[in-house]
Protein backbone atom coordinates (compact mmCIF):
# COMPACT_ATOMS: atom_id res chain seq x y z
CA UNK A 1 -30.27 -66.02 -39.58
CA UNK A 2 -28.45 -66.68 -36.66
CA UNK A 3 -25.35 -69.26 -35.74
CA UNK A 4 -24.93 -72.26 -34.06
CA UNK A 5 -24.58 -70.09 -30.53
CA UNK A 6 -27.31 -67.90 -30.92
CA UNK A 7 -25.43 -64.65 -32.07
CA UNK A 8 -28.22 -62.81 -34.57
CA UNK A 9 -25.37 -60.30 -36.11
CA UNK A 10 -21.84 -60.60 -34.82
CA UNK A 11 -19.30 -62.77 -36.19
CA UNK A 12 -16.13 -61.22 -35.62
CA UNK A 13 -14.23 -59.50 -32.98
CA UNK A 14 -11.27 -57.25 -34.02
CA UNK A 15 -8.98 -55.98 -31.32
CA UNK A 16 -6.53 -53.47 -31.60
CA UNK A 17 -3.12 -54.57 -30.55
CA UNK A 18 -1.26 -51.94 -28.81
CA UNK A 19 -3.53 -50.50 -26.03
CA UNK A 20 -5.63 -53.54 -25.96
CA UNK A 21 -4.09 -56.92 -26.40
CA UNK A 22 -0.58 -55.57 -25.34
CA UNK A 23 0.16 -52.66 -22.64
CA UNK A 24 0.06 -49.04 -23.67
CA UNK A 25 3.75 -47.89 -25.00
CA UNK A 26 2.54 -45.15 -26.61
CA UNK A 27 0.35 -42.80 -24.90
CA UNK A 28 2.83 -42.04 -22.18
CA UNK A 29 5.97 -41.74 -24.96
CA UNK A 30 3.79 -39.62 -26.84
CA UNK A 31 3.49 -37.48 -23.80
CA UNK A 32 6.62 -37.70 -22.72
CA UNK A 33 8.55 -36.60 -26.32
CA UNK A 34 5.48 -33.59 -26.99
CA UNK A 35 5.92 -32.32 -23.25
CA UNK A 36 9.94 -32.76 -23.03
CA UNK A 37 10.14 -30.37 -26.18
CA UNK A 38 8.65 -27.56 -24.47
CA UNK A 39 5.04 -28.01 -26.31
CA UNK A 40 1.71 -28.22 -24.19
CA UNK A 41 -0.06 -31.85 -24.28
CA UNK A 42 -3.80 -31.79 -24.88
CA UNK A 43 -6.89 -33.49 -25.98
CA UNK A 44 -6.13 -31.47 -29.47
CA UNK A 45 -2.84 -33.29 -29.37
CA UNK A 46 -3.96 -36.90 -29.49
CA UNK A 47 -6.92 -36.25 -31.91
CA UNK A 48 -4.31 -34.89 -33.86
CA UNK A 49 -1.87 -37.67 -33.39
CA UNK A 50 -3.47 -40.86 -32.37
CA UNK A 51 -4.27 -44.08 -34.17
CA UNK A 52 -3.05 -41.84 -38.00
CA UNK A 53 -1.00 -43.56 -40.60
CA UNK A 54 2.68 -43.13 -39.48
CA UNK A 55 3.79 -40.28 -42.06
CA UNK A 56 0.87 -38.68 -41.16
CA UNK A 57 1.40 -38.95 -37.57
CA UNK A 58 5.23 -37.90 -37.76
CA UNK A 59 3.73 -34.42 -39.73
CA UNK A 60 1.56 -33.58 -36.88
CA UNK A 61 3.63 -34.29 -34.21
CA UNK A 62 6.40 -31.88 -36.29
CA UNK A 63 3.42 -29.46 -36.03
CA UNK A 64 2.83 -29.47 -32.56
CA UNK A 65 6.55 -28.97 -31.60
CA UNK A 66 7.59 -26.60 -34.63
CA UNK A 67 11.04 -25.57 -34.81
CA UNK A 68 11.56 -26.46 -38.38
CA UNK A 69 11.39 -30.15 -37.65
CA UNK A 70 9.86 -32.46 -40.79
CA UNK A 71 7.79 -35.27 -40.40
CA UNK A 72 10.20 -37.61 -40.75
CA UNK A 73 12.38 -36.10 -38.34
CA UNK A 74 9.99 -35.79 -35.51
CA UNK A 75 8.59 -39.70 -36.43
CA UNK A 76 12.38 -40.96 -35.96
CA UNK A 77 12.92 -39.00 -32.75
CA UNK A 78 9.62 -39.89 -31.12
CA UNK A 79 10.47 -43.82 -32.26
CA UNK A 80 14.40 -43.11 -30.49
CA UNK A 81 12.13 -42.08 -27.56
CA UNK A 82 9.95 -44.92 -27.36
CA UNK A 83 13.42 -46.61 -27.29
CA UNK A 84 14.34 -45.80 -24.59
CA UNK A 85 11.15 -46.24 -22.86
CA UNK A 86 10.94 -49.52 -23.41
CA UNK A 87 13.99 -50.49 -21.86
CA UNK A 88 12.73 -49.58 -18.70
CA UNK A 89 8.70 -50.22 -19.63
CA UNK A 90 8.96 -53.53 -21.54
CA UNK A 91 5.76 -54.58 -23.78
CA UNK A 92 3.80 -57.60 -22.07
CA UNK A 93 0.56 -59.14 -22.70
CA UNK A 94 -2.27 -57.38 -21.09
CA UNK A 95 -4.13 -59.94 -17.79
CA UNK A 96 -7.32 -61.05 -19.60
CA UNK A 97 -6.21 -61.23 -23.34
CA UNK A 98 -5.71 -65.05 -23.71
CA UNK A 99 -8.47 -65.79 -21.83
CA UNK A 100 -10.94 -63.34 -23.57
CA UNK A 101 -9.95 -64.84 -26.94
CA UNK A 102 -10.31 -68.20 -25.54
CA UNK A 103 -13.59 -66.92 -24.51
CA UNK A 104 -14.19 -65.53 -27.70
CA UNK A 105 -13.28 -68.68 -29.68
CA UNK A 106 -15.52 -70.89 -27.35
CA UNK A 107 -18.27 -68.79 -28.11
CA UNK A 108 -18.17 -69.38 -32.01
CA UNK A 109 -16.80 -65.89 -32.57
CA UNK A 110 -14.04 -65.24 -35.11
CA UNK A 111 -10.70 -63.15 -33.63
CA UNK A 112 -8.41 -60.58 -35.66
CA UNK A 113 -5.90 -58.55 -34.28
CA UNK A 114 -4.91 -55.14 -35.96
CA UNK A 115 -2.71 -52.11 -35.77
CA UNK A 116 -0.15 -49.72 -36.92
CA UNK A 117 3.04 -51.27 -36.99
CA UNK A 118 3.88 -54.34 -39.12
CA UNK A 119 3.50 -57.94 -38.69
CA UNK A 120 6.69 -58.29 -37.10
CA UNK A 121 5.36 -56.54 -33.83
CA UNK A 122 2.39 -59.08 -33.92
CA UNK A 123 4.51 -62.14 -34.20
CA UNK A 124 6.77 -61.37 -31.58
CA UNK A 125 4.44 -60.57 -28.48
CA UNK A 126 1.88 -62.39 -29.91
CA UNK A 127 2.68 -64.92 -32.04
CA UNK A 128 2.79 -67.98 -29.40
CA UNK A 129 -0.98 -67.32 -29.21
CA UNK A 130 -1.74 -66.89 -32.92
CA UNK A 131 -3.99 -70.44 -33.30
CA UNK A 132 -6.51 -68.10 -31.49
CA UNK A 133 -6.96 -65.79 -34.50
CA UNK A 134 -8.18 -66.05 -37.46
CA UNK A 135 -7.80 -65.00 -40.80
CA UNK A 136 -4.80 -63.29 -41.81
CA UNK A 137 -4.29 -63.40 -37.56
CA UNK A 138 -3.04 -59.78 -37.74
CA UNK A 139 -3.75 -56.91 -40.22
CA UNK A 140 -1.57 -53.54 -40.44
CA UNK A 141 -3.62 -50.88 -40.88
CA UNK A 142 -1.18 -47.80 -41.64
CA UNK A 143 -2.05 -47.04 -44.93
CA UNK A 144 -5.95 -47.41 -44.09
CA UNK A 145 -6.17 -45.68 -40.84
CA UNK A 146 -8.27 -46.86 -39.12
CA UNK A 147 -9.49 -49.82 -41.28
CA UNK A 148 -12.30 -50.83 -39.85
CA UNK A 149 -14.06 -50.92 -43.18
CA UNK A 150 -11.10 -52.58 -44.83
CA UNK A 151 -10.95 -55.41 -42.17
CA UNK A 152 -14.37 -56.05 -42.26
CA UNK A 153 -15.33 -56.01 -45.80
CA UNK A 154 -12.15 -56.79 -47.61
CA UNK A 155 -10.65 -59.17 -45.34
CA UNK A 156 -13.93 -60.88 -43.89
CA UNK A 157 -16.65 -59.80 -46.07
CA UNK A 158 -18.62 -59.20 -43.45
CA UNK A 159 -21.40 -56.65 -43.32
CA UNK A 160 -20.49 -53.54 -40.66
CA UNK A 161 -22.67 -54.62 -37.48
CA UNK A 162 -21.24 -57.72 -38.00
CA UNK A 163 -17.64 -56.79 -36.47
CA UNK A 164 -17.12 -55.70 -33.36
CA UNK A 165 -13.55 -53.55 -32.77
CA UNK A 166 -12.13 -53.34 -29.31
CA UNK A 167 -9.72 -50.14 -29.29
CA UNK A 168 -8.47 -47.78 -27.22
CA UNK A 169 -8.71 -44.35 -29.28
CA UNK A 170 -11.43 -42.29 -29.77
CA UNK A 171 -10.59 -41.80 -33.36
CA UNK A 172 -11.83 -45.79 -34.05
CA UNK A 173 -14.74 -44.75 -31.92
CA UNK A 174 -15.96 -41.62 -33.95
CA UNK A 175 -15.05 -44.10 -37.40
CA UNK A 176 -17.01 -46.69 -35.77
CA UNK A 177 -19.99 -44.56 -34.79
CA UNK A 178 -20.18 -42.83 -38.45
CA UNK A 179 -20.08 -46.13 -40.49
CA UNK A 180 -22.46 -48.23 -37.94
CA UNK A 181 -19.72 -50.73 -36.27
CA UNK A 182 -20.36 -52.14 -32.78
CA UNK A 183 -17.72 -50.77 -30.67
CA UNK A 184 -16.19 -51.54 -26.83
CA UNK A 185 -13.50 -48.25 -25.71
CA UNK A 186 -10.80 -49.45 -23.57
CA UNK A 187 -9.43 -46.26 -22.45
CA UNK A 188 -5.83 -46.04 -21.28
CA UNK A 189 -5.58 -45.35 -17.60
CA UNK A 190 -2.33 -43.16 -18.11
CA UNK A 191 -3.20 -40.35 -16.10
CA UNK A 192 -2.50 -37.84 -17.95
CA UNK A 193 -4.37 -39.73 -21.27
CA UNK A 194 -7.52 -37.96 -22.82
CA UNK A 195 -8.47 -40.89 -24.43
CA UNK A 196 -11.80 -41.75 -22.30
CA UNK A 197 -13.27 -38.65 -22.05
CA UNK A 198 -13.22 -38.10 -26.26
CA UNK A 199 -14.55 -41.48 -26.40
CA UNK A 200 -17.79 -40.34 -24.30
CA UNK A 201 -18.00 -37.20 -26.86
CA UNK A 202 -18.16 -39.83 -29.69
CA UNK A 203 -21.09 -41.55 -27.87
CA UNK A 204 -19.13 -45.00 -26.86
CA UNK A 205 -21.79 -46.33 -24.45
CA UNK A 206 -19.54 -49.73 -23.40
CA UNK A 207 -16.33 -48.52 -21.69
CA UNK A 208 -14.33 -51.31 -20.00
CA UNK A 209 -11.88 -50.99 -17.29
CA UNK A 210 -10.47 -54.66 -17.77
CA UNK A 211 -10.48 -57.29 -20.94
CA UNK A 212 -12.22 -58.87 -18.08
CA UNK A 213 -15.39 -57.15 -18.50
CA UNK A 214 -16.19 -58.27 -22.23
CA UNK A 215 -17.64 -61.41 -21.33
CA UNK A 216 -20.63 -63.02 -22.64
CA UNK A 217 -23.56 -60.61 -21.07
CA UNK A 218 -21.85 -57.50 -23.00
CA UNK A 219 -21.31 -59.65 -26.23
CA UNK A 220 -24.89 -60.26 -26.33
CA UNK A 221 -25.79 -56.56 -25.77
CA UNK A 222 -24.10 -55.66 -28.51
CA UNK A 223 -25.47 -58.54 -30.58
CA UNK A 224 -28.58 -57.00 -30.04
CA UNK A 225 -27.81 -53.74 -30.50
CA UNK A 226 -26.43 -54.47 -33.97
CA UNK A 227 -29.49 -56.50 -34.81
CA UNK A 228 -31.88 -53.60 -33.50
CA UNK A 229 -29.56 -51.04 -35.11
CA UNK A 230 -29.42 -49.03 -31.89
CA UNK A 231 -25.60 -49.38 -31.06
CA UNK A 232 -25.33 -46.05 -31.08
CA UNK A 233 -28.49 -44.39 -29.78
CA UNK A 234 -27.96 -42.78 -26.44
C-alpha cells in the first residue's frame, strides 16, 4: 500500500538534533577536553563515547583520561568545557534544515527530531520551527541510546523500514544496519572527527555533505530500498 505521494514504505523521517539539525558542539569539545588532559584522541575514543546515554558517556570518558576521575566528575568537567566553547562557538541552525523539513512536510512525510539532551535544548534552538514536526516534535533518547526502535515503534508505531534517521554517528549507523532502518550519515567535517570513515565500516551507502543533498531523488532511493529490503546490501 502506498500514500497519497507515491512513497511504498517510508513515512517518517527522524533527524538527530545536534550534528544534524543544529551545528556540531560536541565533536570538537570532546576533542578538545580528551586531548587537553594529556590522553590520545582516536576512532576507539568516539565509539567509546559518542551518541551513549550521558552516565554512560561520563564513565568512559573517566576511562580514557584515568587519574582517579568518576563518571560524574569527568561528565561535569567535559559539560564546564563545552561552556566555554560555546561562548566563543555559539549553537545555530544548520543552512538547509528549515527548508529540508519544509521539503519533507510537502512531500507527505512525517518529521521528529531526537537526541541526548532534554527538551529544553530542542525548544530553544528549535522551537520557533516546531509546527514542522510532528508527534511529540522532539524525543530524548538518553536512557534508550540510540532509540531508534523506541521512536519508531513506541512513539509512531511504525514498522522499521518505515523510518528513516538522519545522524551523524556511526553508532546510529551500525544500530540502524543491525535492526533494518533506512539510514542517511551526515558526517561531521571537524577535521580531526572519525565519524565518516566508521560510518563506511558500518556499510552507510548515502553519505551527505549538505542537508541539501536529501532531496526527493535520495528519498525515493531509499523508499525503494526499504521496499526491496536491500538498504543495506553493498
Amino acid at each position: 500500500m502506498t500514500n497519497a505521494l507515491g512513497f511504498a514504505r517510508l513515512r517518517l523521517v527522524a533527524l538527530n538534533i545536534d550534528g544534524v539539525l543544529l551545528n556540531d558542539t560536541f565533536s570538537p569539545v570532546i576533542h578538545r577536553y580528551i586531548t587537553g588532559h594529556g590522553a590520545d584522541y582516536t576512532a576507539d575514543v568516539e565509539r567509546t563515547v559518542f551518541s551513549q546515554p550521558q552516565k554512560v558517556a561520563g564513565e568512559r570518558m573517566a576511562d580514557v583520561l584515568g587519574g582517579g576521575l568518576t563518571g560524574p566528575q569527568a561528565l561535569a568537567a567535559y559539560f564546564e568545557e563545552r561552556e566555554k566553547y560555546l561562548r566563543d562557538h555559539p549553537v545555530t541552525v544548520q543552512p538547509g534544515a528549515v527548508e529540508l523539513l519544509t521539503r519533507l512536510r510537502a512531500l507527505g512525510l512525517r518529521t521528529v527530531c531526537y537526541g541526548g539532551l532534554a527538551k529544553a535544548h530542542f525548544d530553544r534552538f528549535l522551537g520557533e520551527h516546531a509546527a514542522l514536526f510532528d508527534g511529540p516534535e522532539y524525543v530524548c533518547t538518553d536512557a534508550i541510546r540510540p532509540g531508534l526502535r523506541e521512536i519508531t515503534t513506541d512513539v509512531f508505531s511504525l514498522e522499521h523500514d518505515q523510518a528513516l534517521f538522519v545522524d551523524d554517528v556511526a553508532r546510529v549507523a551500525e544500530a540502524a544496519h543491525t535492526h533494518g532502518f533506512p539510514f542517511i550519515g551526515f558526517p561531521t567535517s571537524f577535521e580531526h572527527s572519525f565519524q565518516g570513515h566508521l560510518m563506511k565500516e558500518a556499510g552507510v551507502r548515502h553519505l551527505i555533505r549538505s542537508l541539501d543533498d536529501i532531496d526527493e531523488a535520495l528519498l525515493r532511493t531509499l523508499d525503494e530500498e526499504s521496499a526491496t529490503g536491500t538498504l543495506w546490501e553493498n
